[in-house]
PDB file of N, CA and C in Angstrom:
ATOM      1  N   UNK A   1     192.404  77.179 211.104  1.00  0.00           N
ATOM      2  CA  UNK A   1     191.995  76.230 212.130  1.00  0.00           C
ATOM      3  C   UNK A   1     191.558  74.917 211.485  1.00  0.00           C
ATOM      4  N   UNK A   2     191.703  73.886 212.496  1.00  0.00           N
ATOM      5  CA  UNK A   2     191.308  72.636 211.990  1.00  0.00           C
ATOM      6  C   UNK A   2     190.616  71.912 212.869  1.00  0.00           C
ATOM      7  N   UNK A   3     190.039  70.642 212.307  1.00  0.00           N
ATOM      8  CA  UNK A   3     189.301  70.148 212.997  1.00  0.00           C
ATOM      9  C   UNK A   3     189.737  69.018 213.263  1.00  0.00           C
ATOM     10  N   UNK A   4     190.071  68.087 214.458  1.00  0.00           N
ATOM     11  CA  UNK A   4     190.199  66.594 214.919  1.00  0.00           C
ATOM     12  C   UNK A   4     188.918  65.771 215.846  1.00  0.00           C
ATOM     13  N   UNK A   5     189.065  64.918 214.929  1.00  0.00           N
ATOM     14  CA  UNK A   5     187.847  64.109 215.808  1.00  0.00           C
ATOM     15  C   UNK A   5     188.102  62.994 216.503  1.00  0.00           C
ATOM     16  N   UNK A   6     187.690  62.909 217.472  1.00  0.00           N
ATOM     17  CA  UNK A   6     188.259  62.068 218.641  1.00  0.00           C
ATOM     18  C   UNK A   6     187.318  60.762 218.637  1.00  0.00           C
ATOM     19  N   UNK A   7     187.394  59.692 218.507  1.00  0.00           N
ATOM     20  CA  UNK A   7     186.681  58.372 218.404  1.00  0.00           C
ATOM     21  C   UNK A   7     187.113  57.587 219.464  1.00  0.00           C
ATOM     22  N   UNK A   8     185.943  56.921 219.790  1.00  0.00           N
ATOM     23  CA  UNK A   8     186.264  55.818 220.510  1.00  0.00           C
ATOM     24  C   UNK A   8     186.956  54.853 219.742  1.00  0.00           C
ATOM     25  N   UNK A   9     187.410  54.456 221.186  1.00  0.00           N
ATOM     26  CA  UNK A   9     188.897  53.121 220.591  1.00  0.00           C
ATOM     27  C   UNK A   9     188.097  51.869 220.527  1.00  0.00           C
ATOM     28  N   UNK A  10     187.676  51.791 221.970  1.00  0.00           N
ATOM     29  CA  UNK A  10     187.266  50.317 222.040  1.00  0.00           C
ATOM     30  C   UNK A  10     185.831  50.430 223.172  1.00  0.00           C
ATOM     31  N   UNK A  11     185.051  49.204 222.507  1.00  0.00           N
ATOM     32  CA  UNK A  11     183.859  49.675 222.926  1.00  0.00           C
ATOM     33  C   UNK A  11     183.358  49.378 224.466  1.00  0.00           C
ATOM     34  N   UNK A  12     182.814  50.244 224.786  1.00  0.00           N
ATOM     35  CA  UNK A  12     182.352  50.180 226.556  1.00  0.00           C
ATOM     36  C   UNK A  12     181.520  51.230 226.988  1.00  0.00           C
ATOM     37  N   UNK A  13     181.688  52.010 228.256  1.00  0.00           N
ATOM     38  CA  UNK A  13     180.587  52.688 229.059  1.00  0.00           C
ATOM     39  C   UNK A  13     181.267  53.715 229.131  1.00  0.00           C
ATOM     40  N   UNK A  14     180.719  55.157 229.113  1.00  0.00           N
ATOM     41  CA  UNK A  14     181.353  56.363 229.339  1.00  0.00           C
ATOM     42  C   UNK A  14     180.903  56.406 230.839  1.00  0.00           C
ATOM     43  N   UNK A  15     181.511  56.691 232.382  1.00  0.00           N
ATOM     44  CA  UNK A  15     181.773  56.886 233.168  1.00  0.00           C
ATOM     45  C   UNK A  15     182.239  58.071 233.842  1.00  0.00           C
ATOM     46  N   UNK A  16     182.887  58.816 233.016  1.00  0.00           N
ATOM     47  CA  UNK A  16     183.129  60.186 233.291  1.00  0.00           C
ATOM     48  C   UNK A  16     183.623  61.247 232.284  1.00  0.00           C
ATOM     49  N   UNK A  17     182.751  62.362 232.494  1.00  0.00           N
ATOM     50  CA  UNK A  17     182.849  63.101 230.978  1.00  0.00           C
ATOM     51  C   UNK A  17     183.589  64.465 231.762  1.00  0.00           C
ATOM     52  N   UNK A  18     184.836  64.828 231.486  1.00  0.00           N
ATOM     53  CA  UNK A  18     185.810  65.392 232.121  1.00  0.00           C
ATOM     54  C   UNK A  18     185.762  67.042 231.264  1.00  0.00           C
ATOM     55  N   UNK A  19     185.155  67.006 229.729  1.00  0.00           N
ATOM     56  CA  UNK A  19     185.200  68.174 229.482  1.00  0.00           C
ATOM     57  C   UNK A  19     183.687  69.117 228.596  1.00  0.00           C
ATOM     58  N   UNK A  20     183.530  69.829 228.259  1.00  0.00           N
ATOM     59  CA  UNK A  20     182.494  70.348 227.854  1.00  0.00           C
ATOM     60  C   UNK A  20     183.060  70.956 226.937  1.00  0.00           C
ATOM     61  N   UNK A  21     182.123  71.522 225.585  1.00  0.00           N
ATOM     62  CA  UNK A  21     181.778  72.137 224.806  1.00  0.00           C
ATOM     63  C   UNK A  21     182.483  73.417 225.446  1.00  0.00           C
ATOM     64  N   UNK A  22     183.375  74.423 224.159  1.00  0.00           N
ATOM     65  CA  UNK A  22     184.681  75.575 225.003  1.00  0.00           C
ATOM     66  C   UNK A  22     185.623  75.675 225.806  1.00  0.00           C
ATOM     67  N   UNK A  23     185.722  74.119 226.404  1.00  0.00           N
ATOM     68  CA  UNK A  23     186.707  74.230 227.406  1.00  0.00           C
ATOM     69  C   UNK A  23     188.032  74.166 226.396  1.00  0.00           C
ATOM     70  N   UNK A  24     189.363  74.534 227.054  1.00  0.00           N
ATOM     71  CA  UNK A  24     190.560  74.746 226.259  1.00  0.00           C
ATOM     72  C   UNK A  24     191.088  73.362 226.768  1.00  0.00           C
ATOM     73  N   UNK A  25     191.963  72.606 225.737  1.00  0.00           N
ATOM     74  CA  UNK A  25     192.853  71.462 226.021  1.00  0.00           C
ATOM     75  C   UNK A  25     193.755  71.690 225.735  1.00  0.00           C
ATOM     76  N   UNK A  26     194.851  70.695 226.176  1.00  0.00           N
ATOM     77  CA  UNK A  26     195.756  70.756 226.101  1.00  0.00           C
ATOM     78  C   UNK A  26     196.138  68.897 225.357  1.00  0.00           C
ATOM     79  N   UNK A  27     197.140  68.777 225.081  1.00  0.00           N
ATOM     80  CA  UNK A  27     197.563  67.100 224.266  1.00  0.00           C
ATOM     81  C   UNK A  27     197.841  66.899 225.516  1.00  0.00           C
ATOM     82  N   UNK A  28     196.883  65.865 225.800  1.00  0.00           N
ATOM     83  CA  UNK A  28     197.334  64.474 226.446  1.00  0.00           C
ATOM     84  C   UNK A  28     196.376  64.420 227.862  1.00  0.00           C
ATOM     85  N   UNK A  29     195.466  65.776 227.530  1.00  0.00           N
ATOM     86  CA  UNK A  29     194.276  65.999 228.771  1.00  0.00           C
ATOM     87  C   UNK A  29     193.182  64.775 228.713  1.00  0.00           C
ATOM     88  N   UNK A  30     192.566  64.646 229.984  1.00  0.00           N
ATOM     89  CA  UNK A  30     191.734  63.568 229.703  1.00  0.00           C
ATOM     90  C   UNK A  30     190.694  64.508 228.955  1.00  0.00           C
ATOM     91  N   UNK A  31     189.578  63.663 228.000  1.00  0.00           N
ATOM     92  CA  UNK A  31     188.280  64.167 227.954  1.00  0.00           C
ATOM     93  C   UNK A  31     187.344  63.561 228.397  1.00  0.00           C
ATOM     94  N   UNK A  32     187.577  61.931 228.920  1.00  0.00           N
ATOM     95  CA  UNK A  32     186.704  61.000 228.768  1.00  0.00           C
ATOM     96  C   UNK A  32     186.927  59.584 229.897  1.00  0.00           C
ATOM     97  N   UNK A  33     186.637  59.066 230.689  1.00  0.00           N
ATOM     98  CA  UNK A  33     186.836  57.877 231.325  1.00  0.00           C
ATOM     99  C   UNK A  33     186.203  57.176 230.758  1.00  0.00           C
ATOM    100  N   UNK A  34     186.642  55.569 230.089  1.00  0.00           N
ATOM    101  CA  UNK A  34     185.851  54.911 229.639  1.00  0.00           C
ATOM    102  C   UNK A  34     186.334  52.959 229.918  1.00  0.00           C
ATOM    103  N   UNK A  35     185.180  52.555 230.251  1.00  0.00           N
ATOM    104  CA  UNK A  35     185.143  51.977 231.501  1.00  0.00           C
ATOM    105  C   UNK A  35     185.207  50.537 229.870  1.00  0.00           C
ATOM    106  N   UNK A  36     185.741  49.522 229.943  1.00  0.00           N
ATOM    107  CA  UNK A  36     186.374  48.372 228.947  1.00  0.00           C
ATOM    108  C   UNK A  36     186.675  47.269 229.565  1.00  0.00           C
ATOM    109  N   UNK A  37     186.099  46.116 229.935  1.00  0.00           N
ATOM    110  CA  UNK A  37     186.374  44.746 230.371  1.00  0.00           C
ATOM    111  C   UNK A  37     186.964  45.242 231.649  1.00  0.00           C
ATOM    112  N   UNK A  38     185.668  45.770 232.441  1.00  0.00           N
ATOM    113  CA  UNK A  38     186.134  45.811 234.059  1.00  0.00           C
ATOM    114  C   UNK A  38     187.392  46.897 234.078  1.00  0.00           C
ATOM    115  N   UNK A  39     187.744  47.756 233.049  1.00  0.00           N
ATOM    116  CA  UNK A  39     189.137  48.453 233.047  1.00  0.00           C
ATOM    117  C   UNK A  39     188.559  50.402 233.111  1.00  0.00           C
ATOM    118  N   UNK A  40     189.241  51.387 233.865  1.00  0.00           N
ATOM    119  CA  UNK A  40     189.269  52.245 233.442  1.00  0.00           C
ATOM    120  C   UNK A  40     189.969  53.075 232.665  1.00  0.00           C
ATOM    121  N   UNK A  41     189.609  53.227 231.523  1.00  0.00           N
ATOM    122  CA  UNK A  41     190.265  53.523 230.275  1.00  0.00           C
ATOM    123  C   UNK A  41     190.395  54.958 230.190  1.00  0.00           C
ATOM    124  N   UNK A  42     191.574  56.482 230.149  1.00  0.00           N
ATOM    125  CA  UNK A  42     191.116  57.572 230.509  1.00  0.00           C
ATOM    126  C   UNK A  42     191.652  57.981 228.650  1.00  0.00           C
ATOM    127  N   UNK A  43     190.181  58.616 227.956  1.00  0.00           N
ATOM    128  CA  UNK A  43     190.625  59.382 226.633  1.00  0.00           C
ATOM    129  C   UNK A  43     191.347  60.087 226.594  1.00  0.00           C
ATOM    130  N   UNK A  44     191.871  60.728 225.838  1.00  0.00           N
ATOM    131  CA  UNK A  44     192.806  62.283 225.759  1.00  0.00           C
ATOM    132  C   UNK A  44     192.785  62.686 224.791  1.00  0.00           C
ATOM    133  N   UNK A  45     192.777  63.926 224.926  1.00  0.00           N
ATOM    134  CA  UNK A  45     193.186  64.862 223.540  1.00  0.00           C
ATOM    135  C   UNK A  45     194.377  64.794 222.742  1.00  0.00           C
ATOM    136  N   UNK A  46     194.170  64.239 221.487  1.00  0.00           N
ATOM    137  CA  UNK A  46     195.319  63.791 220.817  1.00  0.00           C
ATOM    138  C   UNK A  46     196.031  65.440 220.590  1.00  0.00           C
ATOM    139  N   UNK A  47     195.638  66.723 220.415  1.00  0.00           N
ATOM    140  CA  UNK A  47     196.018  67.978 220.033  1.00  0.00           C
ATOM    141  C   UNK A  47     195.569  68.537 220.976  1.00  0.00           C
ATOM    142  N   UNK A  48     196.028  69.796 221.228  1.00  0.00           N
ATOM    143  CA  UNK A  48     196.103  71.071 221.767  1.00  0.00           C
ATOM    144  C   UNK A  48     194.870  71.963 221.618  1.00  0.00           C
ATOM    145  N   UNK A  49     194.030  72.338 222.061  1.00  0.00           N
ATOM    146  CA  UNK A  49     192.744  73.225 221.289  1.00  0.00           C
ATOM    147  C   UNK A  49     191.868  73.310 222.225  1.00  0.00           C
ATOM    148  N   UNK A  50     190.156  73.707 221.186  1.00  0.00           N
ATOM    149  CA  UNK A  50     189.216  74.148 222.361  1.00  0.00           C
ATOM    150  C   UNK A  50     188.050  73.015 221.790  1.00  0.00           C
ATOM    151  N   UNK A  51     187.433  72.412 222.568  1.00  0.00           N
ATOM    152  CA  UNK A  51     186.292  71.445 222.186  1.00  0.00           C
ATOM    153  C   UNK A  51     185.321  72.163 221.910  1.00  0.00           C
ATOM    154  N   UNK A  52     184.915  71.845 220.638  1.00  0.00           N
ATOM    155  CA  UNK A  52     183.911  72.434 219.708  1.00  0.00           C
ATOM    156  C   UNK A  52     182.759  71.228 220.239  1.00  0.00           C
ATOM    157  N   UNK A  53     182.502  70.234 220.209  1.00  0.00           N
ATOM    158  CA  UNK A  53     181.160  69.418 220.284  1.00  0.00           C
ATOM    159  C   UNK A  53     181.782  68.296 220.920  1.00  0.00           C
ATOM    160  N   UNK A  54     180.879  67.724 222.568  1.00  0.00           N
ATOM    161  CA  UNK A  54     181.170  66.477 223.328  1.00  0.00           C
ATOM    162  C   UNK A  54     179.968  65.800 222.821  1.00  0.00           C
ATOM    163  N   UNK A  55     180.370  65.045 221.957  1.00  0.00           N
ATOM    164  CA  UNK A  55     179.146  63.992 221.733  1.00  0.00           C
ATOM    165  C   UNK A  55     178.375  62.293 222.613  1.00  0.00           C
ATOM    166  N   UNK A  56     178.850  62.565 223.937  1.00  0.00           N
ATOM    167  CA  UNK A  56     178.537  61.545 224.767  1.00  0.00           C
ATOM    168  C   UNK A  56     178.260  62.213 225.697  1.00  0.00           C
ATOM    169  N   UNK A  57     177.724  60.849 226.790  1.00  0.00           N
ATOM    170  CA  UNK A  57     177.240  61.176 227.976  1.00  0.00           C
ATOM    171  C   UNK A  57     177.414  60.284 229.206  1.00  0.00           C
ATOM    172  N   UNK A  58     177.622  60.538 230.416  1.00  0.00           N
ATOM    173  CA  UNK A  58     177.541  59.797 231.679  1.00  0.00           C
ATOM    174  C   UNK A  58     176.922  58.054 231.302  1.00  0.00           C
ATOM    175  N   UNK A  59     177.134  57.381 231.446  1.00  0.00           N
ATOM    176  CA  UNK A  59     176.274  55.298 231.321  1.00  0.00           C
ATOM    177  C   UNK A  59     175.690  55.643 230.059  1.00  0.00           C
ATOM    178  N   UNK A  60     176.586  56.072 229.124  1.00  0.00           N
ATOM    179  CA  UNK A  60     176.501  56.238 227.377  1.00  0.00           C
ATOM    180  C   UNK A  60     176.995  54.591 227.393  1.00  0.00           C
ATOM    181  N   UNK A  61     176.466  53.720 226.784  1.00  0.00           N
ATOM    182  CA  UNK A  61     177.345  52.367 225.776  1.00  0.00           C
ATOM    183  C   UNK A  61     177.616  53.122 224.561  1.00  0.00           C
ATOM    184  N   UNK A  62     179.113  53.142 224.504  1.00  0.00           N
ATOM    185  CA  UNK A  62     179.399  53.611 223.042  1.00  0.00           C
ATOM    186  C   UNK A  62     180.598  52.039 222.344  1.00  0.00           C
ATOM    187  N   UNK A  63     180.247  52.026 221.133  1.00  0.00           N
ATOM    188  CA  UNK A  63     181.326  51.635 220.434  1.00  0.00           C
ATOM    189  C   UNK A  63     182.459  51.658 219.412  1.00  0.00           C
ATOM    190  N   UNK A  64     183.454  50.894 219.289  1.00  0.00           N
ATOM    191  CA  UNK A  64     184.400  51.509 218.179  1.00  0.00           C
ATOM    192  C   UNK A  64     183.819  52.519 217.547  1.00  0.00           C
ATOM    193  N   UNK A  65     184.773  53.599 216.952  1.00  0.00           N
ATOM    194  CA  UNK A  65     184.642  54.589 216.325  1.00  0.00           C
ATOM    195  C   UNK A  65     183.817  55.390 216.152  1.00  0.00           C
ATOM    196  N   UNK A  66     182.887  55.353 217.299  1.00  0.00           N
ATOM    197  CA  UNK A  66     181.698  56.335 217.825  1.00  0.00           C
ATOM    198  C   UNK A  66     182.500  57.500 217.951  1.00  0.00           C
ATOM    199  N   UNK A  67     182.241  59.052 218.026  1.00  0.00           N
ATOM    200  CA  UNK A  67     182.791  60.343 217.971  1.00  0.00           C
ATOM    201  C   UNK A  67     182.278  60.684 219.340  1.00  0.00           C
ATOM    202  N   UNK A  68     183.566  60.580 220.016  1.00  0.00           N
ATOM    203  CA  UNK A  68     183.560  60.909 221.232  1.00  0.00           C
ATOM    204  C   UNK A  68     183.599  62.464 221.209  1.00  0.00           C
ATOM    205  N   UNK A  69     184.533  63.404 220.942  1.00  0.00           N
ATOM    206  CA  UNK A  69     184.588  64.662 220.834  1.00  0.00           C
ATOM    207  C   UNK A  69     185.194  65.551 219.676  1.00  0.00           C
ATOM    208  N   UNK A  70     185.302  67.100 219.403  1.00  0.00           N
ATOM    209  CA  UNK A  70     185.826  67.472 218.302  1.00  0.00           C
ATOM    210  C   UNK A  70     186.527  68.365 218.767  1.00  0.00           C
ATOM    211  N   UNK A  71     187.886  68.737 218.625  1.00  0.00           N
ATOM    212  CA  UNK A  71     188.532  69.884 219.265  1.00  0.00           C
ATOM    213  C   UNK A  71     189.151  70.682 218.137  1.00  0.00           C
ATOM    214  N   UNK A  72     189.209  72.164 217.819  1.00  0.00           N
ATOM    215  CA  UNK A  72     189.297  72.998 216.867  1.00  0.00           C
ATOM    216  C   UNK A  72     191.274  73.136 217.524  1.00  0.00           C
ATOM    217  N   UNK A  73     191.523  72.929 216.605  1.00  0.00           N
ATOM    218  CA  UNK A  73     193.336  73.506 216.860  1.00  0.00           C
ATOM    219  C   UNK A  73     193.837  74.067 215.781  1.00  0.00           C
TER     220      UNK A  73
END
């Protein structure tokens, strides 16, 4: 097993946190709405797997390369 870590792209407001800690993904699932110059921006799981650690939260300000989530594949 391996580990991928999911970073924010670009910096803004987390708005909706779509998955939790064990849930199973799939590539290309959202994990994350993230809200960018008035835009809703939806994350995804770059791989296939189960989220080991959601490191954000609901009116989180996060920026670049903050660790949005970790999914074990």
């Amino acid at each position: 097993m391996a580990l991928e870590t999911v970073e924010v792209p670009l910096t803004g407001k987390i708005l909706k946190v779509e998955v939790k800690a064990g849930d199973k993904v799939s590539e290309g699932d959202t994990l994350v709405i993230l809200e960018s110059m008035k835009m809703e921006n939806p994350i995804v799981a770059p791989v296939s797997g189960t989220v080991t650690k959601v490191s954000v939260n609901v009116d989180q300000v996060v920026k670049t390369g903050e660790t949005i989530a970790v999914i074990e594949y």
